[in-house]
Protein backbone atom coordinates (compact mmCIF):
# COMPACT_ATOMS: atom_id res chain seq x y z
CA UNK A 1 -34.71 -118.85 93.11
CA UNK A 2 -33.89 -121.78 91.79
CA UNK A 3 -34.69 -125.34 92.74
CA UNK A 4 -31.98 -128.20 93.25
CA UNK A 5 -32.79 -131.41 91.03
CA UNK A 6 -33.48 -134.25 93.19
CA UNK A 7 -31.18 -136.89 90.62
CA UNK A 8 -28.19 -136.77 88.92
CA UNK A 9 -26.00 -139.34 87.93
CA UNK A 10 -21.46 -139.73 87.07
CA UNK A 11 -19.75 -142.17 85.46
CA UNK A 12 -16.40 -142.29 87.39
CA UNK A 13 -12.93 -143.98 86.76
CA UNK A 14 -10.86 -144.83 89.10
CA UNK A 15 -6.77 -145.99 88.54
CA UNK A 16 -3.60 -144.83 88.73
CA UNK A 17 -2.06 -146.31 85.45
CA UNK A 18 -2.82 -143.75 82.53
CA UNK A 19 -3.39 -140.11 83.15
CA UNK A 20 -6.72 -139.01 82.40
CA UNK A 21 -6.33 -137.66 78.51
CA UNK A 22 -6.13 -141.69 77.89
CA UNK A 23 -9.98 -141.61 78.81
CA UNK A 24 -10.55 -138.34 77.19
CA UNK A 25 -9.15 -139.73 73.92
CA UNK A 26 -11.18 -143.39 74.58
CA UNK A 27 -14.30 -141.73 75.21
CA UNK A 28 -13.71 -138.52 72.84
CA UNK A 29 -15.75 -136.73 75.63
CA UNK A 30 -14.08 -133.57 77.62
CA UNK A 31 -14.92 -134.78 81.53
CA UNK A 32 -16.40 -133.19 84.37
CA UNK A 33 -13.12 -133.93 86.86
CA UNK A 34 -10.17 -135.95 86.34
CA UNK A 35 -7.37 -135.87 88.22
CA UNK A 36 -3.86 -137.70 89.11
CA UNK A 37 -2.84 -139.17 92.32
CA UNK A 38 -1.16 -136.88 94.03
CA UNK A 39 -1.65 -134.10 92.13
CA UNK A 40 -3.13 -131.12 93.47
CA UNK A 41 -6.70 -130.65 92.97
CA UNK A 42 -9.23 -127.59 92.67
CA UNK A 43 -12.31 -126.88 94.86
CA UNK A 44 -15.51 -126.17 92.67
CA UNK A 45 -14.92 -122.29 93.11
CA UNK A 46 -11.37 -123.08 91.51
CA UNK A 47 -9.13 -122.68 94.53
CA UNK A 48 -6.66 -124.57 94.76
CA UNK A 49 -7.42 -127.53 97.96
CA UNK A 50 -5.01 -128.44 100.61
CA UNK A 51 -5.29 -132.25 99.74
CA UNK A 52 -4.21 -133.58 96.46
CA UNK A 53 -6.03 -136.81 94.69
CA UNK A 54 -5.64 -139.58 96.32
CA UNK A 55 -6.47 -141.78 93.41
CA UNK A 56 -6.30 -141.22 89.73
CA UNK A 57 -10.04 -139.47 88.46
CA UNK A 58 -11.81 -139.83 85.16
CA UNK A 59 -15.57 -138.64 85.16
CA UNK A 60 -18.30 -137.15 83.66
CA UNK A 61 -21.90 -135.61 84.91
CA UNK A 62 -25.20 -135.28 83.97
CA UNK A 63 -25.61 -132.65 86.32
CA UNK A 64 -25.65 -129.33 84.00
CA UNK A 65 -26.64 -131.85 81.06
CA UNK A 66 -29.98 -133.08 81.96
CA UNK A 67 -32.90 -131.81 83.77
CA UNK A 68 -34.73 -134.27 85.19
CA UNK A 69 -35.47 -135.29 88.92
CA UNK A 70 -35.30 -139.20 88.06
CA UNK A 71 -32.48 -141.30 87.13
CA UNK A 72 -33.37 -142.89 83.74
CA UNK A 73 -32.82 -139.56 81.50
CA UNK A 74 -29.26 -139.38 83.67
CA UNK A 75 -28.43 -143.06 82.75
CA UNK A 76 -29.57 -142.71 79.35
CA UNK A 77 -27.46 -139.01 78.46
CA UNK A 78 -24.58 -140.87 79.88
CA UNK A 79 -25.15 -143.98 78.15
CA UNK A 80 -25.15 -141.92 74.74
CA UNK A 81 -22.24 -139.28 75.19
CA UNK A 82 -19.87 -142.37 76.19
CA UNK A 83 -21.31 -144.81 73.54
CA UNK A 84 -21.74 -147.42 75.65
CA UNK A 85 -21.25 -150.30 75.98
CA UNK A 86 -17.84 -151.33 74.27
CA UNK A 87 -16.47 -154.53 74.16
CA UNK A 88 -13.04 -153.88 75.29
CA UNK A 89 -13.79 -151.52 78.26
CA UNK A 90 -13.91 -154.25 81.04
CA UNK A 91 -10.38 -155.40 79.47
CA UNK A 92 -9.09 -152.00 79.97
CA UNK A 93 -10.11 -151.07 83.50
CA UNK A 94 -8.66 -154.80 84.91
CA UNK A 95 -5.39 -154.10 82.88
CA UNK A 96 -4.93 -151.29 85.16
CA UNK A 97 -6.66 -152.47 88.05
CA UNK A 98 -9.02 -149.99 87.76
CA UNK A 99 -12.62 -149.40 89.22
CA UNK A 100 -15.59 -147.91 87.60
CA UNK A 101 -19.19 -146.70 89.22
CA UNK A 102 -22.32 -144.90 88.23
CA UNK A 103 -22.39 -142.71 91.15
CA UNK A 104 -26.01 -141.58 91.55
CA UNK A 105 -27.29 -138.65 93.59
CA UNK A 106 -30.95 -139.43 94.80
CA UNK A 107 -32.58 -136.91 96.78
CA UNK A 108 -35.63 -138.46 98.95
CA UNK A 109 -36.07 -136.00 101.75
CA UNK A 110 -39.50 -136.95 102.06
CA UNK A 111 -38.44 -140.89 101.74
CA UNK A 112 -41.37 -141.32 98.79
CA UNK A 113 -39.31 -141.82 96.10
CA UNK A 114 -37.73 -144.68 94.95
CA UNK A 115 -34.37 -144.70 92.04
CA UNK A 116 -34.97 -145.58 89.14
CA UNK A 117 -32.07 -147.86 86.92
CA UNK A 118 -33.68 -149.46 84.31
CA UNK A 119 -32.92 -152.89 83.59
CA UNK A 120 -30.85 -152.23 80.27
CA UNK A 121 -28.83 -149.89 81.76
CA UNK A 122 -28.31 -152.71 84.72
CA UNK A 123 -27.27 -155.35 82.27
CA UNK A 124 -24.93 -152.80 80.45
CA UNK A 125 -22.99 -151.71 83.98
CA UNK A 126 -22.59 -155.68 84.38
CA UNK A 127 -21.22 -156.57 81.45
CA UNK A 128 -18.89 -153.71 81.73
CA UNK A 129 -18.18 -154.30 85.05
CA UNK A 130 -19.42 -150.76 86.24
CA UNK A 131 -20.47 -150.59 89.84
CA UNK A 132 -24.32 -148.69 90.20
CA UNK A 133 -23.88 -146.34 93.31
CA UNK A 134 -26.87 -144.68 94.63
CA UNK A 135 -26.13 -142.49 96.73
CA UNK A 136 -29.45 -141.39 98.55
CA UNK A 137 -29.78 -138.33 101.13
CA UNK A 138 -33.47 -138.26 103.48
């Protein structure tokens, strides 16, 4: 049997003005989900679900990619693969209004653990204007 990790970490865009092979193509990185608004979209098992996007999806996981049950080797994978940070990126996302998060699962069932987001990867989400999301489940 094997164990769930206790950390993983996304980095998610959100818009509705390019389809998602413009971030494909940006990032040169195949993502994890992407989707259009009101498209329909799969369930993990590939079925297809009875509501469709309600917002335009670009993201990518460290899920499969790392194993590690603290944030910084998520942060730091995700970091690399989308060679961040570039300059223009912030220009991009408020030309089409967009949003963008590090969406962080943080498993703390015991409530003895505290995330980890080093500093660097802090000053990098700000200047980018990428939202840190930790998303924490006791």
């Amino acid at each position: 049997m094997t164990t769930r990790q206790l950390a993983y970490a996304s980095f998610c865009i959100y818009q509705d003005v390019e389809l998602p092979e413009f971030w494909t193509k940006y990032f040169d990185v195949t993502p994890s989900t992407a989707g259009v608004k009101g498209q329909p979209r799969l369930t993990r098992s590939g079925q297809q679900s009875a509501f469709a996007w309600r917002q335009g999806i670009w993201s990518i996981s460290s899920e499969e990619a790392v194993s590690s049950d603290e944030l910084t080797p998520h942060f730091r994978y995700l970091v690399s693969r989308l060679a961040l940070p570039r300059a223009d990126f912030r220009a991009l996302l408020e030309r089409q209004n967009g949003h963008a998060r590090f969406f962080c699962y943080w498993a703390n069932y015991e409530g003895n653990r505290v995330p980890d987001v080093p500093d660097d990867i802090r000053a990098i989400a700000d200047s980018m204007g990428i939202e840190i999301d930790i998303d924490e489940y006791r």
